[in-house]
PDB file of N, CA and C in Angstrom:
ATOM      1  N   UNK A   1     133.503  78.636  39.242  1.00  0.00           N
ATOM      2  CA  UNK A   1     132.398  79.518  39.597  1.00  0.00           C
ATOM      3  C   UNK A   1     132.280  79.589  41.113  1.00  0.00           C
ATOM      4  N   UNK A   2     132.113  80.454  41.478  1.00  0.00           N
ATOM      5  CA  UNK A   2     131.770  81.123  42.887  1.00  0.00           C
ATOM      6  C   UNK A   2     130.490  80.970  43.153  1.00  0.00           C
ATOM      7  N   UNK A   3     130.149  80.960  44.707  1.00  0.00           N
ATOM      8  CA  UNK A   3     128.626  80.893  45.158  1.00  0.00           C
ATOM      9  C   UNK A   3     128.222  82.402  44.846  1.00  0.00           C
ATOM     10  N   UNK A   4     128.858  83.537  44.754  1.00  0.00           N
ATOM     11  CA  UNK A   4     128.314  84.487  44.519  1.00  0.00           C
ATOM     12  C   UNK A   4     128.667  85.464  45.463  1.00  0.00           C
ATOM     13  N   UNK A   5     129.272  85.094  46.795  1.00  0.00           N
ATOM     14  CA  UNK A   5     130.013  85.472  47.802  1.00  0.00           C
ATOM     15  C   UNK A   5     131.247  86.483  47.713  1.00  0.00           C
ATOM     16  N   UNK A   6     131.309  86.444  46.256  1.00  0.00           N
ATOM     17  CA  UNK A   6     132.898  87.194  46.372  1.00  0.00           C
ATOM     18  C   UNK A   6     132.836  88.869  46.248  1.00  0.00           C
ATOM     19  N   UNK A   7     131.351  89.341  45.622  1.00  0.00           N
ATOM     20  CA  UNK A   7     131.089  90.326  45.184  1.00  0.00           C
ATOM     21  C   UNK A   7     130.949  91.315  46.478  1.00  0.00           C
ATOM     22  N   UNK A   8     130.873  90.777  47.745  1.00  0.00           N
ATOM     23  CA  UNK A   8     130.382  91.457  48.885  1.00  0.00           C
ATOM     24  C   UNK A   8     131.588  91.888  49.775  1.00  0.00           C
ATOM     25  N   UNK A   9     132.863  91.571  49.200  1.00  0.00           N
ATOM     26  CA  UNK A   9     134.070  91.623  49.946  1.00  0.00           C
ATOM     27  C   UNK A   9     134.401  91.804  51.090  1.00  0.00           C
ATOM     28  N   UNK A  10     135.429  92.626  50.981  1.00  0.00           N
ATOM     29  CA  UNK A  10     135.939  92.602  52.711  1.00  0.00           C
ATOM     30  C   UNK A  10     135.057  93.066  53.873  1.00  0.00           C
ATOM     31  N   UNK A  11     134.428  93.664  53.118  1.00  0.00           N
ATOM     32  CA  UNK A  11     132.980  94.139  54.770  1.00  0.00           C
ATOM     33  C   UNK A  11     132.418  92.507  54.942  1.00  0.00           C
ATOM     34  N   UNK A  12     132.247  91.730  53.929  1.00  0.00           N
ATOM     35  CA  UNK A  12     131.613  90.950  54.141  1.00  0.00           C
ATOM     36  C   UNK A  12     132.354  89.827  54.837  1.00  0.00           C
ATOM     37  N   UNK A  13     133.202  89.896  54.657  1.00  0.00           N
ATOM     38  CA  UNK A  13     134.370  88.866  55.020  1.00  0.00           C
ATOM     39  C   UNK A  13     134.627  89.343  56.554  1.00  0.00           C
ATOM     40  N   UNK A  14     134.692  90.501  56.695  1.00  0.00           N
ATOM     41  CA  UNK A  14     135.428  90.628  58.042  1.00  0.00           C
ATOM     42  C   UNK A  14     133.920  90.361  58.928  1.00  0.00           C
ATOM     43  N   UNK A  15     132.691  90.880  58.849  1.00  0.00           N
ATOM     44  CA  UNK A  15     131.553  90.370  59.534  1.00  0.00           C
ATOM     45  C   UNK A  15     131.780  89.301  59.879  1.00  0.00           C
ATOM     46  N   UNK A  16     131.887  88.427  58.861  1.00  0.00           N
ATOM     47  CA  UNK A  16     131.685  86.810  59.019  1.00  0.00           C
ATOM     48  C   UNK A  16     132.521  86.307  59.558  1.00  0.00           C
ATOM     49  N   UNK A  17     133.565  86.860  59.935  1.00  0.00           N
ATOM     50  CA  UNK A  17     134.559  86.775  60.861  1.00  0.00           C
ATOM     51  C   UNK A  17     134.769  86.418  62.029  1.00  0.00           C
ATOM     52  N   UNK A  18     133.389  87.870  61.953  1.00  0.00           N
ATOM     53  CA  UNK A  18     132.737  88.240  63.459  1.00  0.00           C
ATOM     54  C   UNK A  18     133.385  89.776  63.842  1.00  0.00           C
ATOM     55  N   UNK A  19     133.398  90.549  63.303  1.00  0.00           N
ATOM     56  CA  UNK A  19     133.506  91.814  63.586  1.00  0.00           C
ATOM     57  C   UNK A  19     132.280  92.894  63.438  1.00  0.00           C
ATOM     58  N   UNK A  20     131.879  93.328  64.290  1.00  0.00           N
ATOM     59  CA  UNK A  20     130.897  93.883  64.541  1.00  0.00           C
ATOM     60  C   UNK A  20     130.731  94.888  63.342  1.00  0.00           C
ATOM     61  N   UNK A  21     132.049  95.609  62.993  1.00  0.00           N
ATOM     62  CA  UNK A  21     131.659  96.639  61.749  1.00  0.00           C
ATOM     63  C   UNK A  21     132.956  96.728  61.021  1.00  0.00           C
ATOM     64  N   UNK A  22     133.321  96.884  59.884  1.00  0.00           N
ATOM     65  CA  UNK A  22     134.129  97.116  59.332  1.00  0.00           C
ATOM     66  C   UNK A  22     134.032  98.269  58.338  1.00  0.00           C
ATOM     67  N   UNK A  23     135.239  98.684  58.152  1.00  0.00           N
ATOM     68  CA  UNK A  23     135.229 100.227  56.856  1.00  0.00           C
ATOM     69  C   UNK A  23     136.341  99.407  55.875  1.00  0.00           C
ATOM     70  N   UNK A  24     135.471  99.498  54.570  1.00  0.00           N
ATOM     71  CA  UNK A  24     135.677  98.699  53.759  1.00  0.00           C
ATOM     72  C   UNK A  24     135.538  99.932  52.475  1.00  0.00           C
ATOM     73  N   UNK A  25     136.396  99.980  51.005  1.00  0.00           N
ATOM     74  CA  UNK A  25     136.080 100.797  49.924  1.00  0.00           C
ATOM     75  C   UNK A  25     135.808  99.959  49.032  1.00  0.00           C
ATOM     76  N   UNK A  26     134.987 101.013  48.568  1.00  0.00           N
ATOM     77  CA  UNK A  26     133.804 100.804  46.956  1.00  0.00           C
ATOM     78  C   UNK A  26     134.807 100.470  45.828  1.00  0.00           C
ATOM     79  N   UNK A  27     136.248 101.019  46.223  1.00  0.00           N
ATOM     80  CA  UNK A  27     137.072 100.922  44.784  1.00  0.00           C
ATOM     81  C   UNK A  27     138.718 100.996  45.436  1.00  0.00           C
ATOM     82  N   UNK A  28     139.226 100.927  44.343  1.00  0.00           N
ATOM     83  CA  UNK A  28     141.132 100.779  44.821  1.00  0.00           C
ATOM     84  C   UNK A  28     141.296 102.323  44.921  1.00  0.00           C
ATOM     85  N   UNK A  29     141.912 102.888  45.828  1.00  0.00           N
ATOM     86  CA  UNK A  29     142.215 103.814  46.519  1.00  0.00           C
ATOM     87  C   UNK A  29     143.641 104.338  46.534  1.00  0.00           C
ATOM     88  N   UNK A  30     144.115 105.662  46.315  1.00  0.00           N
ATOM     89  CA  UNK A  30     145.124 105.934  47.119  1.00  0.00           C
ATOM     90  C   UNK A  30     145.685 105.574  48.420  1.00  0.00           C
ATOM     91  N   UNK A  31     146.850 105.439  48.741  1.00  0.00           N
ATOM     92  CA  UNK A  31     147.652 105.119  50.282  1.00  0.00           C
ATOM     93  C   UNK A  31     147.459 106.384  50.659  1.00  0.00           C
ATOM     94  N   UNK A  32     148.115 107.124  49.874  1.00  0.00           N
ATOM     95  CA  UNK A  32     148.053 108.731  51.303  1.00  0.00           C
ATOM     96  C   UNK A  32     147.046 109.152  51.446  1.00  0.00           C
ATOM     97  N   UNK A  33     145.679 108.929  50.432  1.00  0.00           N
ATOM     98  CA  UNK A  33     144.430 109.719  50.555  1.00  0.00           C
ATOM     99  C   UNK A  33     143.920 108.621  52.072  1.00  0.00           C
ATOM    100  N   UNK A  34     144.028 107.678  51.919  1.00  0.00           N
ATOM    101  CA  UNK A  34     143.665 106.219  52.995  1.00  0.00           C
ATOM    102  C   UNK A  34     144.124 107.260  53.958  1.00  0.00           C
ATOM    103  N   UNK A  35     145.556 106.609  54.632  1.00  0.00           N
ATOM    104  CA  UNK A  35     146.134 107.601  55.354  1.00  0.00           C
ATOM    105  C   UNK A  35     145.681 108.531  55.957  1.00  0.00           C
ATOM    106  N   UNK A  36     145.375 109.559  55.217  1.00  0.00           N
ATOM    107  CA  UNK A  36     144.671 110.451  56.207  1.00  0.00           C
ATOM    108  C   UNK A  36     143.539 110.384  56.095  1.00  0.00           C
ATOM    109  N   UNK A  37     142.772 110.183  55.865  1.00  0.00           N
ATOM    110  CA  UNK A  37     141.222 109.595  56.468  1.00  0.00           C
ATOM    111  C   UNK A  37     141.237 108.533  57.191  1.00  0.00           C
ATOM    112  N   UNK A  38     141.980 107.603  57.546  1.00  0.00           N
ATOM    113  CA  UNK A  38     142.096 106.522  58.549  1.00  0.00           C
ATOM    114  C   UNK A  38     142.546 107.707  59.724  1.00  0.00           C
ATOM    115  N   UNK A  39     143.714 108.084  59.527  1.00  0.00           N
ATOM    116  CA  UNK A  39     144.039 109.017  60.992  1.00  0.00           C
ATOM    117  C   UNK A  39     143.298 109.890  61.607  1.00  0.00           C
ATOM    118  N   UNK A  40     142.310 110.883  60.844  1.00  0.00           N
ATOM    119  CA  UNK A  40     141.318 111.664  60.937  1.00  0.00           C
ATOM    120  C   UNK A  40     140.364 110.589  61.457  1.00  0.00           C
ATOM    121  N   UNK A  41     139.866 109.662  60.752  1.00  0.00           N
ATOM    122  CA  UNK A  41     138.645 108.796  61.570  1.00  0.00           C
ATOM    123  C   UNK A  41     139.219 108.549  63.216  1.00  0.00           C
ATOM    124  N   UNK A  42     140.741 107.961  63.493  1.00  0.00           N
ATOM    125  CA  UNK A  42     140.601 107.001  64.474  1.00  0.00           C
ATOM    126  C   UNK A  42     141.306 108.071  65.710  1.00  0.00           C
ATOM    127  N   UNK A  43     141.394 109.330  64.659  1.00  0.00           N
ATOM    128  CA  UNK A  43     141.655 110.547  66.011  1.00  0.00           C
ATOM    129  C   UNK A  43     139.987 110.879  66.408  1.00  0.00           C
ATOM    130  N   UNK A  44     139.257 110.812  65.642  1.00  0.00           N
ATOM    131  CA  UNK A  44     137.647 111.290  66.303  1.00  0.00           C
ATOM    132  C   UNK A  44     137.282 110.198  67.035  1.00  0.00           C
ATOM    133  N   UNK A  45     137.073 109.317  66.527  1.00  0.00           N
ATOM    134  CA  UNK A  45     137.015 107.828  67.381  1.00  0.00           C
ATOM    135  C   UNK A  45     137.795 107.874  68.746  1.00  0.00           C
ATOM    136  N   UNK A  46     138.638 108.007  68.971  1.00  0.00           N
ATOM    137  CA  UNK A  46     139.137 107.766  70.110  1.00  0.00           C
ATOM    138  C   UNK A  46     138.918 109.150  71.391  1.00  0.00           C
ATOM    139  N   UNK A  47     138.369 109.791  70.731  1.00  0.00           N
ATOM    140  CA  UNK A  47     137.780 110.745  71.919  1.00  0.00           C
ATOM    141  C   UNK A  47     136.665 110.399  72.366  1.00  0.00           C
ATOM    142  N   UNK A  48     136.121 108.824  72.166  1.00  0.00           N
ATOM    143  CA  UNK A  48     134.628 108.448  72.874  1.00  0.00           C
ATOM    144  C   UNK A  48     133.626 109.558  73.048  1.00  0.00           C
ATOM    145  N   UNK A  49     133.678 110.046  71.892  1.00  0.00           N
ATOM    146  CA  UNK A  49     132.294 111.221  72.138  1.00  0.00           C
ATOM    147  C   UNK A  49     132.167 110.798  70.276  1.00  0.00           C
ATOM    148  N   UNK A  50     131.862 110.320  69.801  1.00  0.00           N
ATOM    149  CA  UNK A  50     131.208 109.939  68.715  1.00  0.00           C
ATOM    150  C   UNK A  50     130.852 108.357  68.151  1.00  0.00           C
ATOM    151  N   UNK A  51     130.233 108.077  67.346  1.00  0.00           N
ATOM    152  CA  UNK A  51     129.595 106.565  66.990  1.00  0.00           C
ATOM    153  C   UNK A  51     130.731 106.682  66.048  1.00  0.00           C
ATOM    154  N   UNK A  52     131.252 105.266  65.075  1.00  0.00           N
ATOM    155  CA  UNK A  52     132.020 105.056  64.523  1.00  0.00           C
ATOM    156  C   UNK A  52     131.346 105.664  62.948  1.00  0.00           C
ATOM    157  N   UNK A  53     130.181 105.631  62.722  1.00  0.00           N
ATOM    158  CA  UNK A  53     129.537 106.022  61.730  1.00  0.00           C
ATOM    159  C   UNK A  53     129.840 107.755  61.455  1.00  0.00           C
ATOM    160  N   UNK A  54     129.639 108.474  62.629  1.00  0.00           N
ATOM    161  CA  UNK A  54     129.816 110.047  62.710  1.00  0.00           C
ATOM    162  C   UNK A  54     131.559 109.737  62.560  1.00  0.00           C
ATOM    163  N   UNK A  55     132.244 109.395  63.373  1.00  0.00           N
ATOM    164  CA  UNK A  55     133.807 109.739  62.944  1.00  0.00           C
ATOM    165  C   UNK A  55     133.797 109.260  61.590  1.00  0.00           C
ATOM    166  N   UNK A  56     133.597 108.117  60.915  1.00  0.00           N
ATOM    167  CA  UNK A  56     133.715 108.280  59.928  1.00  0.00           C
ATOM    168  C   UNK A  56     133.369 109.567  58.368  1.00  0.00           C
ATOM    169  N   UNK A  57     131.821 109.674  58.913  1.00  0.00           N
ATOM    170  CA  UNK A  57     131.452 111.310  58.421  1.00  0.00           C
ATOM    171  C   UNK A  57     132.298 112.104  58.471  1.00  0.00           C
ATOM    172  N   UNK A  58     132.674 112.656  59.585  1.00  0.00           N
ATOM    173  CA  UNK A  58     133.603 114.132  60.036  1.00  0.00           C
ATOM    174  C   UNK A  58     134.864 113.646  58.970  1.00  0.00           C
ATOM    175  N   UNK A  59     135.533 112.455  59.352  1.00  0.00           N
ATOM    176  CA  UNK A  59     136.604 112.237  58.433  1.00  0.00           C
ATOM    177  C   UNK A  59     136.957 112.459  57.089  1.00  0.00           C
ATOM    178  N   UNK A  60     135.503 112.108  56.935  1.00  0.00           N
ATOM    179  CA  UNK A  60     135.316 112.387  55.013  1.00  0.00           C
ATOM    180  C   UNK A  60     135.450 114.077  54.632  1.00  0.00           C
ATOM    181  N   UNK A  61     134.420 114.545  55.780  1.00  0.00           N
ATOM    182  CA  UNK A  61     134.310 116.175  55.577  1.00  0.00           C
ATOM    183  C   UNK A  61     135.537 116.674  56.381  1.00  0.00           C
ATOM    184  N   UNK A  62     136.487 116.069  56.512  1.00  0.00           N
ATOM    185  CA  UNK A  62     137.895 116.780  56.952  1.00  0.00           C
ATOM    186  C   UNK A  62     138.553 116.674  55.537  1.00  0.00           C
ATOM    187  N   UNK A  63     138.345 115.936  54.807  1.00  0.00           N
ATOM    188  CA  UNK A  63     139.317 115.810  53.505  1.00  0.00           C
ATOM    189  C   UNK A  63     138.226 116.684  52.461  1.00  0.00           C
ATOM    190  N   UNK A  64     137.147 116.729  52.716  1.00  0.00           N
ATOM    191  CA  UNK A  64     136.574 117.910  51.808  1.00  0.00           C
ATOM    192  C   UNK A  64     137.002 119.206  51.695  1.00  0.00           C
ATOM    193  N   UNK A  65     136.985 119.366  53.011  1.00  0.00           N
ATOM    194  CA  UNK A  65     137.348 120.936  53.516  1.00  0.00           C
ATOM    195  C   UNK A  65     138.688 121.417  53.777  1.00  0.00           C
ATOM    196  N   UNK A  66     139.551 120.242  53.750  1.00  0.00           N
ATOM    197  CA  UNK A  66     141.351 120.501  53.625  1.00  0.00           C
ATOM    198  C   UNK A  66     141.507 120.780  55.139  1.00  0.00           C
ATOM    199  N   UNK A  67     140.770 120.379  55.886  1.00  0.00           N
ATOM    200  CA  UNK A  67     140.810 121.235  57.449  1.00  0.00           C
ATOM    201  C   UNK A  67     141.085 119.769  58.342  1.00  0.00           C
ATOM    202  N   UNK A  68     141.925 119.631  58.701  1.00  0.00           N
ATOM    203  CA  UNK A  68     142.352 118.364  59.092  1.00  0.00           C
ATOM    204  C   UNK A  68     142.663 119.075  61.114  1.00  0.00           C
ATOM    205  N   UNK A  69     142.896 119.998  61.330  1.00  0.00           N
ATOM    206  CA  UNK A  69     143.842 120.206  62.627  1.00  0.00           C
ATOM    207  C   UNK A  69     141.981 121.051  63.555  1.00  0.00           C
ATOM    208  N   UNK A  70     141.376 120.848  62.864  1.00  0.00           N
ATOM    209  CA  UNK A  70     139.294 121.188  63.882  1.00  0.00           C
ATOM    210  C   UNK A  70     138.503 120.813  62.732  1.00  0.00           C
ATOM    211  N   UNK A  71     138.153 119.758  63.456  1.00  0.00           N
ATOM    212  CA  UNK A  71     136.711 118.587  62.789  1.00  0.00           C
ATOM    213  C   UNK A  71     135.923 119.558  64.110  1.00  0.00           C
ATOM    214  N   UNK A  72     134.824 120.560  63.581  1.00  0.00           N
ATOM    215  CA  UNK A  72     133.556 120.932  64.383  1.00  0.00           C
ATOM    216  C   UNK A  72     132.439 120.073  64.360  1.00  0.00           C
ATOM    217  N   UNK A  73     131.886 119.470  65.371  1.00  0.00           N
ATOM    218  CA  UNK A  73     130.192 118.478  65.463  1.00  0.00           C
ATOM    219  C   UNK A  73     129.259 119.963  66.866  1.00  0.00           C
ATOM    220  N   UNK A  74     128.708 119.255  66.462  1.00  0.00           N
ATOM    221  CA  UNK A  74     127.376 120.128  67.314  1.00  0.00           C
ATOM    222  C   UNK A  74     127.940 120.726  68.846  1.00  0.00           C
ATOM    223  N   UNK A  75     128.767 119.996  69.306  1.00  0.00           N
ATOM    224  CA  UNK A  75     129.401 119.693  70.470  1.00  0.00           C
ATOM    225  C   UNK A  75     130.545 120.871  70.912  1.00  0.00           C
ATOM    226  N   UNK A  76     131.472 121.434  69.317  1.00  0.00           N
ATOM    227  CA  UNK A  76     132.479 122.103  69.835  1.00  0.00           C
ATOM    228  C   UNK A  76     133.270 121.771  68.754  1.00  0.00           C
ATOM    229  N   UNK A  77     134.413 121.675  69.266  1.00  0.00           N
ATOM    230  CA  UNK A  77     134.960 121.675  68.214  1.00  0.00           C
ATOM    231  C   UNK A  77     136.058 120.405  68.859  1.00  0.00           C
ATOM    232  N   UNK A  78     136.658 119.285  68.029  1.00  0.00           N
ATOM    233  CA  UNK A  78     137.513 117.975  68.138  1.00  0.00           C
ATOM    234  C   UNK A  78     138.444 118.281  67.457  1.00  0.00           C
ATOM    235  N   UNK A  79     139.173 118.413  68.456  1.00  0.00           N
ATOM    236  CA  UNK A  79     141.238 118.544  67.928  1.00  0.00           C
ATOM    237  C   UNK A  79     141.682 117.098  66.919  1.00  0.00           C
ATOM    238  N   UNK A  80     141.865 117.269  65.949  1.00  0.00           N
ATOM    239  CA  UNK A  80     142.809 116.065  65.594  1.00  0.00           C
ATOM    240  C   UNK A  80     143.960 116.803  64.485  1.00  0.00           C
ATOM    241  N   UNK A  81     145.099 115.862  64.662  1.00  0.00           N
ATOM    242  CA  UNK A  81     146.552 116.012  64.330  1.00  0.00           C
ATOM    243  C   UNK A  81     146.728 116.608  62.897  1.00  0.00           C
ATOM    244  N   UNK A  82     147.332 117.480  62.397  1.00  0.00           N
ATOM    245  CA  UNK A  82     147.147 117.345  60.900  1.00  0.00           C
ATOM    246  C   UNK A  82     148.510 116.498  60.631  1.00  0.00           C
ATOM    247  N   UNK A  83     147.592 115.860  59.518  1.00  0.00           N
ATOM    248  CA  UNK A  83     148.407 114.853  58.697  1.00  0.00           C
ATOM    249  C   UNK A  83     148.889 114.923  57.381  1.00  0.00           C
ATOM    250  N   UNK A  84     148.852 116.343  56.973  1.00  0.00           N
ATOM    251  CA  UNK A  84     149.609 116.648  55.771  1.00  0.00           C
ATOM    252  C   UNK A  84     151.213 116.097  55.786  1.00  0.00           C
ATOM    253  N   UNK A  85     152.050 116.917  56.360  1.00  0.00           N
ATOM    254  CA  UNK A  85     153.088 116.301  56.702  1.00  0.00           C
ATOM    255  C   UNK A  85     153.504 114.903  56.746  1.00  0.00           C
ATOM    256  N   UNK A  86     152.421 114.088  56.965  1.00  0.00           N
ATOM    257  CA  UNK A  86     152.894 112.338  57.376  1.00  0.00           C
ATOM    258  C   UNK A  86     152.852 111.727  55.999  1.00  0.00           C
ATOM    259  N   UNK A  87     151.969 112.116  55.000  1.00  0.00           N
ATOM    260  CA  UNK A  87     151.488 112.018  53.928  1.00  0.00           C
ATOM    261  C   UNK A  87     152.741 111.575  53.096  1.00  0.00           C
ATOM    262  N   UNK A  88     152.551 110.417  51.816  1.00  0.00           N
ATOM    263  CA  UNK A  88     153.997 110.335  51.066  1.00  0.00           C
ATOM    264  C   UNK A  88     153.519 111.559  49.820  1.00  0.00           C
ATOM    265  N   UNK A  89     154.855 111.751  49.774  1.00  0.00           N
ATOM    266  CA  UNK A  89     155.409 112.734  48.669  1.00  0.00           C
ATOM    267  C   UNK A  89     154.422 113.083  47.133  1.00  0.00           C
ATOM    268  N   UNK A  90     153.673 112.232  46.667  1.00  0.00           N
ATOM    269  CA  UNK A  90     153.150 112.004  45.770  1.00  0.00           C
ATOM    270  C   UNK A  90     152.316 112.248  45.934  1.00  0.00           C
ATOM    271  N   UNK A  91     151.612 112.488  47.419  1.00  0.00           N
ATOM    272  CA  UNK A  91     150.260 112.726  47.094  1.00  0.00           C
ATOM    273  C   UNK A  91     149.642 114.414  47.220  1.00  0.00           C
ATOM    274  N   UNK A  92     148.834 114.778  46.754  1.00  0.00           N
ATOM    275  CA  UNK A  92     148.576 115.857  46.682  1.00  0.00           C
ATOM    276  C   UNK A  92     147.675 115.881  47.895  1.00  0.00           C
ATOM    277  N   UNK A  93     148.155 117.755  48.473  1.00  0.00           N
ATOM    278  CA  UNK A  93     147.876 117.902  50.233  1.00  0.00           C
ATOM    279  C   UNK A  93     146.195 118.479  49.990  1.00  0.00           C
ATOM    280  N   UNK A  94     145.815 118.487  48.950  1.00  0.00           N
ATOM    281  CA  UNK A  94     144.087 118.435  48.270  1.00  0.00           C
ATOM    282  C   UNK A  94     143.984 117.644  48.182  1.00  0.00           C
ATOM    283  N   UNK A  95     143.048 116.968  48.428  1.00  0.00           N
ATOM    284  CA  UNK A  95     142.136 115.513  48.862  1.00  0.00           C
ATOM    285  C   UNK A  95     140.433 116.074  48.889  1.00  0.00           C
ATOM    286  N   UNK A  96     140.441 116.652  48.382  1.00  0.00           N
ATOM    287  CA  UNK A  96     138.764 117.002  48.242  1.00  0.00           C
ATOM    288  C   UNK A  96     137.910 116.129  47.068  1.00  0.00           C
ATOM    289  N   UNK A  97     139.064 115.926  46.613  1.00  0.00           N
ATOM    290  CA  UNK A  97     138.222 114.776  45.445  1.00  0.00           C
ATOM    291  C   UNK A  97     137.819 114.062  45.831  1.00  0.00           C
ATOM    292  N   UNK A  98     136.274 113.366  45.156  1.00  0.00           N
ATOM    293  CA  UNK A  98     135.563 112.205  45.571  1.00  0.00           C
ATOM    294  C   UNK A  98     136.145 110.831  45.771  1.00  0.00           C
ATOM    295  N   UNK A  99     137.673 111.226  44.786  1.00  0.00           N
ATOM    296  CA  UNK A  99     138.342 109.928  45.205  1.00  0.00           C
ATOM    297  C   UNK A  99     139.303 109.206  45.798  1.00  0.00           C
ATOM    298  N   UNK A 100     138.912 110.441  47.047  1.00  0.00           N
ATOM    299  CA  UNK A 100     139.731 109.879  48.208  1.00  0.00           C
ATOM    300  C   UNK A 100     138.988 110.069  49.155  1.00  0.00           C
ATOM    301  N   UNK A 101     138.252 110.456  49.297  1.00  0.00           N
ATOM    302  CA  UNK A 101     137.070 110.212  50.252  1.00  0.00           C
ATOM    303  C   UNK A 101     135.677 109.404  50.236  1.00  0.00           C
ATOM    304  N   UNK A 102     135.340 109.457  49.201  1.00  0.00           N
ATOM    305  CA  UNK A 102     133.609 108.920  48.225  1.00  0.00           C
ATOM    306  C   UNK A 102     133.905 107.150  48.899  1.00  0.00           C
ATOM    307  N   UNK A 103     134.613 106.382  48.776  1.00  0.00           N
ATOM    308  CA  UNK A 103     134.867 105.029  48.781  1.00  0.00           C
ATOM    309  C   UNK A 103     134.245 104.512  49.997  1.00  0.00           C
ATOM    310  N   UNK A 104     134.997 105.093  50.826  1.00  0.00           N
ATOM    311  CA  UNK A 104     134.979 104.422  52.025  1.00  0.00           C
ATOM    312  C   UNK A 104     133.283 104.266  52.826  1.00  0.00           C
ATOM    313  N   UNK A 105     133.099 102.900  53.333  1.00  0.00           N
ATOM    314  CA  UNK A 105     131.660 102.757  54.142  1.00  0.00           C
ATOM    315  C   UNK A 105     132.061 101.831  55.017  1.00  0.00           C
ATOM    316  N   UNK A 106     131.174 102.016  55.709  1.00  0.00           N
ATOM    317  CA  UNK A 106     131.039 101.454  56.758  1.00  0.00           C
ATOM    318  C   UNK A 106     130.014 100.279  57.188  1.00  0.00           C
ATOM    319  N   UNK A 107     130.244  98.789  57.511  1.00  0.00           N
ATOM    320  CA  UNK A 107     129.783  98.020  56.866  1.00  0.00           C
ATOM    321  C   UNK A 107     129.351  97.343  58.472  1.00  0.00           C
ATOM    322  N   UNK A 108     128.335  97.273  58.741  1.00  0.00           N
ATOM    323  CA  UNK A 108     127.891  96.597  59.864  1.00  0.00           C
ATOM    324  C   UNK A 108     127.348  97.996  61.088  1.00  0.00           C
ATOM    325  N   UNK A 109     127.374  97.372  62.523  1.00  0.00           N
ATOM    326  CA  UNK A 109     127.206  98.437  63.580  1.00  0.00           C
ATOM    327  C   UNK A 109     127.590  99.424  63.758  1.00  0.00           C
ATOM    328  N   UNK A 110     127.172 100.796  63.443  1.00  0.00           N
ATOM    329  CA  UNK A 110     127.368 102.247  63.349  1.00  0.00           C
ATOM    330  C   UNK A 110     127.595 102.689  64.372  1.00  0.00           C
ATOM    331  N   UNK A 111     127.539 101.942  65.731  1.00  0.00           N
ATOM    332  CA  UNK A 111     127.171 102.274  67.138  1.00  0.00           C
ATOM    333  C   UNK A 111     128.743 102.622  68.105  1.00  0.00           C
TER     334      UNK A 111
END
């Protein structure tokens, strides 16, 4: 038996670590759906004009909308790469399903 600790997983684990925030999923996931929502997040992220919480948003609503090459925020519009192409073979270049996007949160400082 477990203290009860195990149910809170890897967000919880990587905190306790000591990581300020981690993106952690609700459930087992596709690789290519991952994939490009990791690349979409850490292309918005790295233009230091958003919180890790908003790139994560835009990311999700880049795989809603199939629009991967202009994530628009209030601001204009943020270039990121399309990643259809990088994608393995198997996966379908529709990703609007909840279940490749719905999973993912963000677990600690949004900032």
């Amino acid at each position: 038996m477990g203290n009860g600790e195990e149910i809170l997983g890897f967000g919880y684990l990587m905190q306790n670590a000591g990581a300020r925030a981690a993106i952690a999923s609700l459930w087992s996931v596709s690789d290519g759906g991952t994939q490009a929502l990791m690349n979409s997040f850490y292309g918005l992220l790295t233009t230091g004009k958003l919180t890790k919480a908003e790139a994560l948003r835009q990311a999700q609503i880049a795989l809603i909308t199939g629009d991967y090459s202009a994530v628009g925020d209030n601001r204009g519009s943020l270039i990121v790469e399309y990643v259809g192409s990088q994608l393995p073979p198997d996966v379908s270049k529709n990703l609007n399903h909840p279940y490749y996007w719905a999973p993912f949160i963000l677990i600690g400082n949004g900032l």
